[in-house]
C-alpha atoms as a PDB file:
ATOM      1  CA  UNK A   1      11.281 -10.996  -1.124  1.00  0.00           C
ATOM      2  CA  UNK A   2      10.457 -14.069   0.983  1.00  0.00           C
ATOM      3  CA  UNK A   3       9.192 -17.107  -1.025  1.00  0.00           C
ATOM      4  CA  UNK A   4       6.627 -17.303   1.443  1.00  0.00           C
ATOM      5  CA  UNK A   5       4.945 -14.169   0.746  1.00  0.00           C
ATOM      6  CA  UNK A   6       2.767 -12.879  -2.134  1.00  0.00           C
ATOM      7  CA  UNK A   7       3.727  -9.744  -3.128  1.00  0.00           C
ATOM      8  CA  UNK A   8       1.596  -6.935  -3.762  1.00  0.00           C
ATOM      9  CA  UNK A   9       2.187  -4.120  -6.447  1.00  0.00           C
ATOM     10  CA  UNK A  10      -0.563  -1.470  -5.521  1.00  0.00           C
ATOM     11  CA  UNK A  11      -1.415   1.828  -7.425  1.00  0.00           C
ATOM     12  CA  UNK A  12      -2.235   4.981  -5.205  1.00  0.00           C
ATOM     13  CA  UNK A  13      -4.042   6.976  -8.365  1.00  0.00           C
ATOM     14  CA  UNK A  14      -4.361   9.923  -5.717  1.00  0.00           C
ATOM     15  CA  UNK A  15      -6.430  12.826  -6.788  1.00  0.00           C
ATOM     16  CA  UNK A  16      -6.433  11.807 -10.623  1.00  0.00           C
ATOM     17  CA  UNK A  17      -9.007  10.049 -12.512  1.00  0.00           C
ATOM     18  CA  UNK A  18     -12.725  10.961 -12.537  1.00  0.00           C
ATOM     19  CA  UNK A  19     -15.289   8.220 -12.934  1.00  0.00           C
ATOM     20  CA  UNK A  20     -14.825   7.989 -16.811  1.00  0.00           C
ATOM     21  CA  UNK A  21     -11.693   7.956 -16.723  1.00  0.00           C
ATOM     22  CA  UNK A  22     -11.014   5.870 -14.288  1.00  0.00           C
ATOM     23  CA  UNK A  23     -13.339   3.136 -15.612  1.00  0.00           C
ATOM     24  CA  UNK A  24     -11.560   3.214 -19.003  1.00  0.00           C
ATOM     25  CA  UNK A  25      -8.287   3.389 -17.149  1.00  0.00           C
ATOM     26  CA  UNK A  26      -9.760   0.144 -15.466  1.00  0.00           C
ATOM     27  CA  UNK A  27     -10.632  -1.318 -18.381  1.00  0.00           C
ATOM     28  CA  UNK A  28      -7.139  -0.367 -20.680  1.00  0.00           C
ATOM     29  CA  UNK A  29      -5.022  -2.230 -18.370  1.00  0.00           C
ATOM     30  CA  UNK A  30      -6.763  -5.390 -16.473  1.00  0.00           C
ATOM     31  CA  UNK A  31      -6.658  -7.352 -19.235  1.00  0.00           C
ATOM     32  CA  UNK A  32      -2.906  -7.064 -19.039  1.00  0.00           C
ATOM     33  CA  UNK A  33      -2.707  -7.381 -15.173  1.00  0.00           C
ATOM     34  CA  UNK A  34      -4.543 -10.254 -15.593  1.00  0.00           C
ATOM     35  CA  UNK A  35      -2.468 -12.204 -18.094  1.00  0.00           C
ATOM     36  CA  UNK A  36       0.208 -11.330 -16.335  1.00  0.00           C
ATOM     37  CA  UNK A  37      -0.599 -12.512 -12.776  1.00  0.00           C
ATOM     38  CA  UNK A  38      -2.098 -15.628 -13.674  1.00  0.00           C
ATOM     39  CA  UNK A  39       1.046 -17.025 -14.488  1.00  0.00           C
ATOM     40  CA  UNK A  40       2.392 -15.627 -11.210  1.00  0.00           C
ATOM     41  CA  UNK A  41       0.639 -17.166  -7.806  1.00  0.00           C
ATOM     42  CA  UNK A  42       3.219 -15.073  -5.751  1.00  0.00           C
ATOM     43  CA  UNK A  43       1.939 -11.644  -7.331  1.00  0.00           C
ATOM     44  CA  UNK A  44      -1.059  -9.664  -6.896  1.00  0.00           C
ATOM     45  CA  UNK A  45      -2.238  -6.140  -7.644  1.00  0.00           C
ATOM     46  CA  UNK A  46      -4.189  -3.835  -6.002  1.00  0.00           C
ATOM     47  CA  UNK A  47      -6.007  -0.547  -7.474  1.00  0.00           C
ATOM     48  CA  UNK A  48      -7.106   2.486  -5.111  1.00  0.00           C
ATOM     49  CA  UNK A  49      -8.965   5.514  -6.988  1.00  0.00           C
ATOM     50  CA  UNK A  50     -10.127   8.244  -5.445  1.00  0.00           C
ATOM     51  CA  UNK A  51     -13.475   7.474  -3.726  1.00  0.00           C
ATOM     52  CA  UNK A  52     -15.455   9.304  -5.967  1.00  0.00           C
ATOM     53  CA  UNK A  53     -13.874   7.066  -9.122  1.00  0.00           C
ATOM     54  CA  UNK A  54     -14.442   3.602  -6.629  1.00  0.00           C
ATOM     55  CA  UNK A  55     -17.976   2.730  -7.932  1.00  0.00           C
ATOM     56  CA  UNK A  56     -16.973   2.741 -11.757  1.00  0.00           C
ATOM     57  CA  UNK A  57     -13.857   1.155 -11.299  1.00  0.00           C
ATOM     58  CA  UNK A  58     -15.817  -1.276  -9.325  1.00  0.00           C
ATOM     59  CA  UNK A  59     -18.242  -1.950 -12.161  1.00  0.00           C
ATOM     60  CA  UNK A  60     -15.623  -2.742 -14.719  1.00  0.00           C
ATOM     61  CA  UNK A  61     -13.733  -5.401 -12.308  1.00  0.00           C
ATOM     62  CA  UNK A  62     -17.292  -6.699 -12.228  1.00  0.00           C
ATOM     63  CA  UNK A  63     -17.573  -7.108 -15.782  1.00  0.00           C
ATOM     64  CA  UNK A  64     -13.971  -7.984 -16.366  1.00  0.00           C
ATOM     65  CA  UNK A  65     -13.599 -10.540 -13.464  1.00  0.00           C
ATOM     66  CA  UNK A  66      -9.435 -10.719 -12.949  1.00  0.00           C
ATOM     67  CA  UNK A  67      -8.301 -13.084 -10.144  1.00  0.00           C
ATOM     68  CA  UNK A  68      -5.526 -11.599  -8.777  1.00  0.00           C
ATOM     69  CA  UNK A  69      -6.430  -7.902  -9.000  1.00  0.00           C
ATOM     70  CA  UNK A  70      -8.484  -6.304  -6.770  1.00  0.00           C
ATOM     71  CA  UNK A  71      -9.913  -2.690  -5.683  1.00  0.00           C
ATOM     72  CA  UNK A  72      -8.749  -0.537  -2.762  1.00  0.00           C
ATOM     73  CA  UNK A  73      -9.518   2.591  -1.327  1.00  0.00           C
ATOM     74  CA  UNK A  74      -7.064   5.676  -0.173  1.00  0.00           C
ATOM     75  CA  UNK A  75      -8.721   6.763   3.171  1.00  0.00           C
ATOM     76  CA  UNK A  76     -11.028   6.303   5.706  1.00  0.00           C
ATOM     77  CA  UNK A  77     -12.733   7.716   8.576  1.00  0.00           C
ATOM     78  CA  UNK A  78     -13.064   5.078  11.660  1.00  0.00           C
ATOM     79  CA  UNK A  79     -17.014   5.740  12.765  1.00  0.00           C
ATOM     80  CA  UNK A  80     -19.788   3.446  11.489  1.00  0.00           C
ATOM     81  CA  UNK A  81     -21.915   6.329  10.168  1.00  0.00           C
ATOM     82  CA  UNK A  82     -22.954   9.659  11.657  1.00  0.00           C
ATOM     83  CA  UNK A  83     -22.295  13.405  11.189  1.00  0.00           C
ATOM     84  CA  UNK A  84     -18.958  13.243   9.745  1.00  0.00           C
ATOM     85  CA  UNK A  85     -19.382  15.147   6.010  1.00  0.00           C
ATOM     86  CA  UNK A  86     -17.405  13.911   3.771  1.00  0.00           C
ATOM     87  CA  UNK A  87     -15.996  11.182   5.344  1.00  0.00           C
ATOM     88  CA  UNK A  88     -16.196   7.789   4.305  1.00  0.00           C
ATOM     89  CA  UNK A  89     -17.339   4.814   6.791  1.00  0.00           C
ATOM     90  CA  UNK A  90     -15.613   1.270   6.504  1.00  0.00           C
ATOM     91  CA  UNK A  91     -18.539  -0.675   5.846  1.00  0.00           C
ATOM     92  CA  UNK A  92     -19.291   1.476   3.114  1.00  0.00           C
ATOM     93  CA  UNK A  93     -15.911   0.871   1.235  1.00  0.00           C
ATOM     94  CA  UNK A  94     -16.397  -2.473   2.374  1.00  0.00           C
ATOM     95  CA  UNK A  95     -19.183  -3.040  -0.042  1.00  0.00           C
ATOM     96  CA  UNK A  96     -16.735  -2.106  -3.166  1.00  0.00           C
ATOM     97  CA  UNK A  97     -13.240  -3.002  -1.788  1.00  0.00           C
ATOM     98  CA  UNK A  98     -10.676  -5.195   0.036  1.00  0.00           C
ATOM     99  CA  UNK A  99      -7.956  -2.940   1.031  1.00  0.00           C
ATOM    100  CA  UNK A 100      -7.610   0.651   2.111  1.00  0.00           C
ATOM    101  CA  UNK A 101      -4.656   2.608   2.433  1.00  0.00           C
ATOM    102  CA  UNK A 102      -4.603   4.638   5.442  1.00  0.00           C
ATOM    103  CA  UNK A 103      -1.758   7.022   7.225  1.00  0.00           C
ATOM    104  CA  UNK A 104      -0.144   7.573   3.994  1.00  0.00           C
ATOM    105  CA  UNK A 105       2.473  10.762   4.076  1.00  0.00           C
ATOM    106  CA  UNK A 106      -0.102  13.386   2.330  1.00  0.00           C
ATOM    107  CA  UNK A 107      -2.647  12.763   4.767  1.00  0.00           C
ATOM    108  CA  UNK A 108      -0.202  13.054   7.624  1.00  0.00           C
ATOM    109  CA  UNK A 109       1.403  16.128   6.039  1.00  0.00           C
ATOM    110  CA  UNK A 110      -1.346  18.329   4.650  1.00  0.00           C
ATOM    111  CA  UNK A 111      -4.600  16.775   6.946  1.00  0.00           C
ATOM    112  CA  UNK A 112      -2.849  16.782  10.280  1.00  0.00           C
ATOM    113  CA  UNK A 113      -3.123  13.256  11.100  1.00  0.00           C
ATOM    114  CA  UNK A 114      -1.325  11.552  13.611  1.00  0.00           C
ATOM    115  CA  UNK A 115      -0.199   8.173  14.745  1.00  0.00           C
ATOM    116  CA  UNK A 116      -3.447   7.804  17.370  1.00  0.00           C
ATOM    117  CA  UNK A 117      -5.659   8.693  14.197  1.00  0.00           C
ATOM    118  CA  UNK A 118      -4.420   6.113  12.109  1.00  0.00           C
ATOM    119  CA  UNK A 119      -4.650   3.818  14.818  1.00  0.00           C
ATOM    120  CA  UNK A 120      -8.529   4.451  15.075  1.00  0.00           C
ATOM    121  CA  UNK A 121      -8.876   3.857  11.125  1.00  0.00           C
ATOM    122  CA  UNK A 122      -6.406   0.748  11.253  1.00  0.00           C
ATOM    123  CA  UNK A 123      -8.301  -1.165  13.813  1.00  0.00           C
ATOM    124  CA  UNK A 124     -11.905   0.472  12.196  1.00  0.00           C
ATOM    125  CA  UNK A 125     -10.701  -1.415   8.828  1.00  0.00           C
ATOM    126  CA  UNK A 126      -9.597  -4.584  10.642  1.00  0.00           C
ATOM    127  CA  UNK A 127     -13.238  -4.288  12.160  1.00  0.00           C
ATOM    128  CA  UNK A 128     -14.762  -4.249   9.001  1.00  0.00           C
ATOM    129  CA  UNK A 129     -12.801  -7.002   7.173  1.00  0.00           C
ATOM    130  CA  UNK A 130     -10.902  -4.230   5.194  1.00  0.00           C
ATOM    131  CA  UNK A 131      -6.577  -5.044   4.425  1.00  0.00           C
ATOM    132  CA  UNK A 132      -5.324  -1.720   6.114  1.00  0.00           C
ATOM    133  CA  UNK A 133      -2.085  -0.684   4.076  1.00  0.00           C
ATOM    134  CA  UNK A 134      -0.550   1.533   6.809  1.00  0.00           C
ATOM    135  CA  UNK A 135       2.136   4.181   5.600  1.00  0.00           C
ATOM    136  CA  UNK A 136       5.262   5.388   7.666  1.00  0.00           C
ATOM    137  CA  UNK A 137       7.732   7.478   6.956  1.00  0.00           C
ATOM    138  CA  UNK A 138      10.408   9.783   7.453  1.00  0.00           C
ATOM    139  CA  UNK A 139      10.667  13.403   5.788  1.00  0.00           C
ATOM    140  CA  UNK A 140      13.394  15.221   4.897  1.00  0.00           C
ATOM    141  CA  UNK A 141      14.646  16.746   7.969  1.00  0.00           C
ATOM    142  CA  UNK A 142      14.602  13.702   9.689  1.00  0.00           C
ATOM    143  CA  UNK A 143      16.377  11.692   6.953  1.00  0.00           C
ATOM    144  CA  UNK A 144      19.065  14.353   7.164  1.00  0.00           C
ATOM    145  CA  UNK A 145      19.079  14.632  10.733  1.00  0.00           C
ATOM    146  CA  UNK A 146      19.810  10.993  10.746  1.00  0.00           C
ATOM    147  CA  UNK A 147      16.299  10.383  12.774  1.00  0.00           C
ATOM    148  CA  UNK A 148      14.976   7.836  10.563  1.00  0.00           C
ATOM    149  CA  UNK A 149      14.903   4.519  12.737  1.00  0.00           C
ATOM    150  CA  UNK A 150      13.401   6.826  15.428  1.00  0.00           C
ATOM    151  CA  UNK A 151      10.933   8.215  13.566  1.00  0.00           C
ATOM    152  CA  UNK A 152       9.728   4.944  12.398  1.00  0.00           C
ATOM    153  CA  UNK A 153       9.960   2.842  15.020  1.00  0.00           C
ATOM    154  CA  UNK A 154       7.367   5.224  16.900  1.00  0.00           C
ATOM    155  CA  UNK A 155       4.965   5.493  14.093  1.00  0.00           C
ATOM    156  CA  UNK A 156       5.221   1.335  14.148  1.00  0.00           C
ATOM    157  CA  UNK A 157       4.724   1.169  17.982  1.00  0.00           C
ATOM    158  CA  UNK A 158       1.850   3.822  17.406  1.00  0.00           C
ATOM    159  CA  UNK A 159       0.189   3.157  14.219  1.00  0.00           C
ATOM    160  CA  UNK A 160      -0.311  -0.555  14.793  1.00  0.00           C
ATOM    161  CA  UNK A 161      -1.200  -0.899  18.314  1.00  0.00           C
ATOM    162  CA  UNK A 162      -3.499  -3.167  20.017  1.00  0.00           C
ATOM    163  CA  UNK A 163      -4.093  -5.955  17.180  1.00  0.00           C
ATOM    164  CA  UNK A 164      -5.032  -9.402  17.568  1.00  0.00           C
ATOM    165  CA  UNK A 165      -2.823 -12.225  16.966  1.00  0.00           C
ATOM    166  CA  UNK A 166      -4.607 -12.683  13.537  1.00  0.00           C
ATOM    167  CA  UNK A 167      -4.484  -9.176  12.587  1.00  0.00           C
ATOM    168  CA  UNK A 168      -0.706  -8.857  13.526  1.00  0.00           C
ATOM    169  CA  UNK A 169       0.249 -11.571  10.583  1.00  0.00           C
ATOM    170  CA  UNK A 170      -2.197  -9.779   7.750  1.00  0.00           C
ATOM    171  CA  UNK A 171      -1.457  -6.180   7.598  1.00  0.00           C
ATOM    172  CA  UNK A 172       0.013  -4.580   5.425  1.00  0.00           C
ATOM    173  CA  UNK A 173       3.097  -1.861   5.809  1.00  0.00           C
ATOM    174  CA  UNK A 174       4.777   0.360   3.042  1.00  0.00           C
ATOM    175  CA  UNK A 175       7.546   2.224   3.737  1.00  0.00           C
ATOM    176  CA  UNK A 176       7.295   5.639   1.584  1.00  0.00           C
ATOM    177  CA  UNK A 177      10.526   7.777   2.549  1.00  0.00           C
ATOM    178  CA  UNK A 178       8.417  11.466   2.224  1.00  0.00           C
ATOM    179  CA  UNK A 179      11.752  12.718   0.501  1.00  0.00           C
ATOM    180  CA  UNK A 180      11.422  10.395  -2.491  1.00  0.00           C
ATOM    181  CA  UNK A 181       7.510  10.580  -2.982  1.00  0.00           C
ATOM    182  CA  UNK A 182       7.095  12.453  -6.430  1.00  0.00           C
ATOM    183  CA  UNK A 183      10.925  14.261  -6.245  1.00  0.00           C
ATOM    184  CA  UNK A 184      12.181  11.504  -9.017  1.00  0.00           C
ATOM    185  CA  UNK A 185      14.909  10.691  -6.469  1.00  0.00           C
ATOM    186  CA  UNK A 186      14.063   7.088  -5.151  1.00  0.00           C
ATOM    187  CA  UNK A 187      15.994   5.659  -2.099  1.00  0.00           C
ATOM    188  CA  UNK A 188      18.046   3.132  -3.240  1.00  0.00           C
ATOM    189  CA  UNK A 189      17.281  -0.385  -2.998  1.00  0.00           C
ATOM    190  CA  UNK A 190      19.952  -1.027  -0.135  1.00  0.00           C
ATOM    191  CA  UNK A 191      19.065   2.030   1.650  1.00  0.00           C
ATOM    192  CA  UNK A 192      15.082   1.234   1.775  1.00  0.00           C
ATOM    193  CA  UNK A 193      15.639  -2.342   2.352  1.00  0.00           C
ATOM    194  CA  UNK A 194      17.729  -1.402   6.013  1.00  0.00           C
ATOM    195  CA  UNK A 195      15.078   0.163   6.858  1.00  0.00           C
ATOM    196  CA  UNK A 196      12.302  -2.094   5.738  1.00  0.00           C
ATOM    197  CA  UNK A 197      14.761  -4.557   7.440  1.00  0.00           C
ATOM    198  CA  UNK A 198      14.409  -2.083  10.649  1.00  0.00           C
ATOM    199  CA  UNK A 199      10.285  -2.174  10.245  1.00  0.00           C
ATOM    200  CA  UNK A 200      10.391  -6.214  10.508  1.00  0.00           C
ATOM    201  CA  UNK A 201      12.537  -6.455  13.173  1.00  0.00           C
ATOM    202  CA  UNK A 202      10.879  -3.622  15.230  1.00  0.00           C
ATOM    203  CA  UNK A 203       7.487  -5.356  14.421  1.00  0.00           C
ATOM    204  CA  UNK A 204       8.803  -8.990  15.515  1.00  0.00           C
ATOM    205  CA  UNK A 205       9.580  -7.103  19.209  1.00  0.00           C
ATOM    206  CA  UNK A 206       5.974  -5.718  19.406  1.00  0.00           C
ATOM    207  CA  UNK A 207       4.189  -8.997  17.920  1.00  0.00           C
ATOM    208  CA  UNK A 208       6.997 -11.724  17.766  1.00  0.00           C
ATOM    209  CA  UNK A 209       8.857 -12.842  14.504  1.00  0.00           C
ATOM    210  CA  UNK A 210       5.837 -15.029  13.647  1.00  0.00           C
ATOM    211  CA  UNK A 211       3.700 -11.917  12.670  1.00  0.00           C
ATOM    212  CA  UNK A 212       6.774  -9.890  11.552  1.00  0.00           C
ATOM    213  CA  UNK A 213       7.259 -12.611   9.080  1.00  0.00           C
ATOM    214  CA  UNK A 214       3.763 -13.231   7.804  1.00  0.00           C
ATOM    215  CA  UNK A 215       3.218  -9.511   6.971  1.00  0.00           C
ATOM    216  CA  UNK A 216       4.100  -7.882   3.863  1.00  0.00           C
ATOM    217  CA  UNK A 217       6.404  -4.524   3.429  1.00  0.00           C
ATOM    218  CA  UNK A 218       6.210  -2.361   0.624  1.00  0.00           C
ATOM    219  CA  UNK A 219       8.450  -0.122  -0.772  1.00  0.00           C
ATOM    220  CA  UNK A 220       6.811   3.410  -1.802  1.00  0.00           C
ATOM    221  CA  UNK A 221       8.883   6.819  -3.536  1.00  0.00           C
ATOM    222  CA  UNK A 222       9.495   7.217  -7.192  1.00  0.00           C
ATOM    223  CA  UNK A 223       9.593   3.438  -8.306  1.00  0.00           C
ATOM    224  CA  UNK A 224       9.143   3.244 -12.230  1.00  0.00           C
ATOM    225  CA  UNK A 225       9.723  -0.107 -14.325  1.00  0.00           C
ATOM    226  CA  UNK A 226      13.278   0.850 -14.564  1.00  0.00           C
ATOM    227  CA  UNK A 227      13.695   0.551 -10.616  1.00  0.00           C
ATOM    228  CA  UNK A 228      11.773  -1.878  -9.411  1.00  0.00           C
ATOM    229  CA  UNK A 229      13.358  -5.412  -9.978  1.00  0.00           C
ATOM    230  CA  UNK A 230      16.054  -3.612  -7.531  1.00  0.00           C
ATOM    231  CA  UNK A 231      13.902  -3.370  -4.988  1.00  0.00           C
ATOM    232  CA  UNK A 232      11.764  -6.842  -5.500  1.00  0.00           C
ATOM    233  CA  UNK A 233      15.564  -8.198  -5.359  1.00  0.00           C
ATOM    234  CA  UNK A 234      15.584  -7.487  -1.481  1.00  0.00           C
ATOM    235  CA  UNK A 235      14.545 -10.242   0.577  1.00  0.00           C
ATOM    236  CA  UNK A 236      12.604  -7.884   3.050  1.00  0.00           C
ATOM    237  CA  UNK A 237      10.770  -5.610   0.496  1.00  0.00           C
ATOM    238  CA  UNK A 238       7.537  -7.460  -0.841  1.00  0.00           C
ATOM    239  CA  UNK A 239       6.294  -5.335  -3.319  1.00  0.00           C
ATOM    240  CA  UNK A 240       5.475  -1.426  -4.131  1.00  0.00           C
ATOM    241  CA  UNK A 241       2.891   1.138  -3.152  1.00  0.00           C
ATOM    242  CA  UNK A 242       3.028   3.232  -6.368  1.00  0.00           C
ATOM    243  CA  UNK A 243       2.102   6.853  -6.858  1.00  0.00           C
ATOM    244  CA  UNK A 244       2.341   8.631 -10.205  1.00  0.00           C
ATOM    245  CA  UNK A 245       3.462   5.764 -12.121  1.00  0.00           C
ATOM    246  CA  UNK A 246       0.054   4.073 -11.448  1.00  0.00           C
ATOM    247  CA  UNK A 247      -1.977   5.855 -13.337  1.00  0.00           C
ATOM    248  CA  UNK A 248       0.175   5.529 -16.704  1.00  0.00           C
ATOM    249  CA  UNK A 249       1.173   2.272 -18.762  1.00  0.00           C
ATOM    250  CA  UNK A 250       3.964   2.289 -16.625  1.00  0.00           C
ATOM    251  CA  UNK A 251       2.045   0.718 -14.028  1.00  0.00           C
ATOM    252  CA  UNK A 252       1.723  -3.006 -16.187  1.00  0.00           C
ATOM    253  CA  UNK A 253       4.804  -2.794 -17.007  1.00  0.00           C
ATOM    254  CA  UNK A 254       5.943  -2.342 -12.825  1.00  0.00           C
ATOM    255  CA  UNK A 255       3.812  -5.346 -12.490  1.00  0.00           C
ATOM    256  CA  UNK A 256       5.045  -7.291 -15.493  1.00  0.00           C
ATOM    257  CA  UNK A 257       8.909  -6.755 -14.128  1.00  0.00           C
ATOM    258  CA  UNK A 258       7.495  -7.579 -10.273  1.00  0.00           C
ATOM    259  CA  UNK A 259       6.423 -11.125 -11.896  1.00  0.00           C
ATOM    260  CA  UNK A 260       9.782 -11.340 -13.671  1.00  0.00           C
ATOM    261  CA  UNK A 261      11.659 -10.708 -10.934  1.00  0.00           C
ATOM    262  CA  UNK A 262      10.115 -13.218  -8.553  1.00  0.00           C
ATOM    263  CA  UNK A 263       9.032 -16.024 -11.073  1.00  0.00           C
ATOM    264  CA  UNK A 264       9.718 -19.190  -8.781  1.00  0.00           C
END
């Protein structure tokens, strides 16, 4: 990764982790996140329960103040308030978090949304002072069809229309391959860092290499502790969206490798 950029290892804990056990989840591994990142300016961490699991894990970060580490969400719904049941407004995660993920593969795939939706949520987050992480992606057929630069350079041109100057340079963009997410079988770290290669260079035509160099691309699809260093190796990749590994031990140890990797 760049020098210039910190690099952020996030956890995506998914649909695991009630309240309880997310706040002594919380609570098992910050004090290791912490010790970790504060000898590392160039890392930081962020965590995203589910939204029930958001207020406890909130309450322990509270109590266990860790610069460095901070608390995201995994969705949103782009409306202030109103008759939307069980959605979740941005100002109201924006009383617990910093970040939200948004567009990531499972919503796209099982919950119908679409490039114009995530659009809505991306600039509703922006709005709101929230870090959209936005997720693109190509799934199987179109990896094997050989419709992967295709694929994501219209989710990019799609996704991320219509920002500001300002918001163009502080998003946030992983790039989860839908065939690696939860198989075991990771792209490799030359394969994922064309295309993250691909992302910043179709970005820097949309919002000028400026922004396209500011922003931050993760890497997201089976990464483990064993893997990652490969990937933090690339100069284009700047950190991991992580799925089942973030809600095991695994997950400090991702983060402990990340700071290894890129220690000035």
């Amino acid at each position: 990764m760049a020098t210039s950029r910190t690099a952020i290892i996030a956890g995506n804990w998914k649909m695991n982790l009630g309240p309880q056990q997310a706040s002594s989840f919380a609570r098992e591994i910050l004090p290791a996140l912490g010790d970790i990142i504060r000898h590392n300016s160039s890392l930081m961490s962020i965590l995203c329960p589910p939204s029930i699991s958001l207020a406890s894990v909130h309450k322990v970060m509270e109590a266990m103040p860790t610069p460095g580490v901070e608390l995201g969400a995994q969705n949103m719904y782009y409306e202030d308030k109103g008759a939307f049941t069980g959605e979740i407004a941005p100002g109201m995660l924006k009383e617990l978090c910093t970040t939200v993920i948004l567009g990531h593969s499972e919503r796209r795939t099982y919950f119908g949304e679409n490039d114009e939706l995530v659009n809505k949520k991306t600039l509703a987050a922006f709005a709101y002072g929230l870090r959209p992480i936005v997720c693109v992606g190509e799934n199987t057929d179109q990896y094997e069809s050989g419709e992967t630069q295709s694929v994501i350079k219209t989710q990019i041109q799609q996704s991320l229309a219509g920002l500001s100057g300002e918001q163009a340079s502080q998003i946030v963009i992983a790039y989860e391959p839908i065939w690696a997410i939860g198989t075991g079988k990771a792209a490799t770290a030359k394969g994922a860092g064309e295309v993250i290669h691909f992302i910043r260079h179709t970005y820097a035509s949309i919002y000028g290499e400026s922004a396209a160099q500011a922003i931050r691309i993760l890497y997201g699809g089976s990464v483990t502790s064993a893997n990652i260093s490969e990937f933090m190796a690339h100069p284009d990749i700047d950190g991991g969206l992580i799925g089942g590994a973030s809600i095991k031990h695994d997950f400090v140890e991702i983060v402990r490798t990340t700071a290894e990797t890129i220690r000035p």
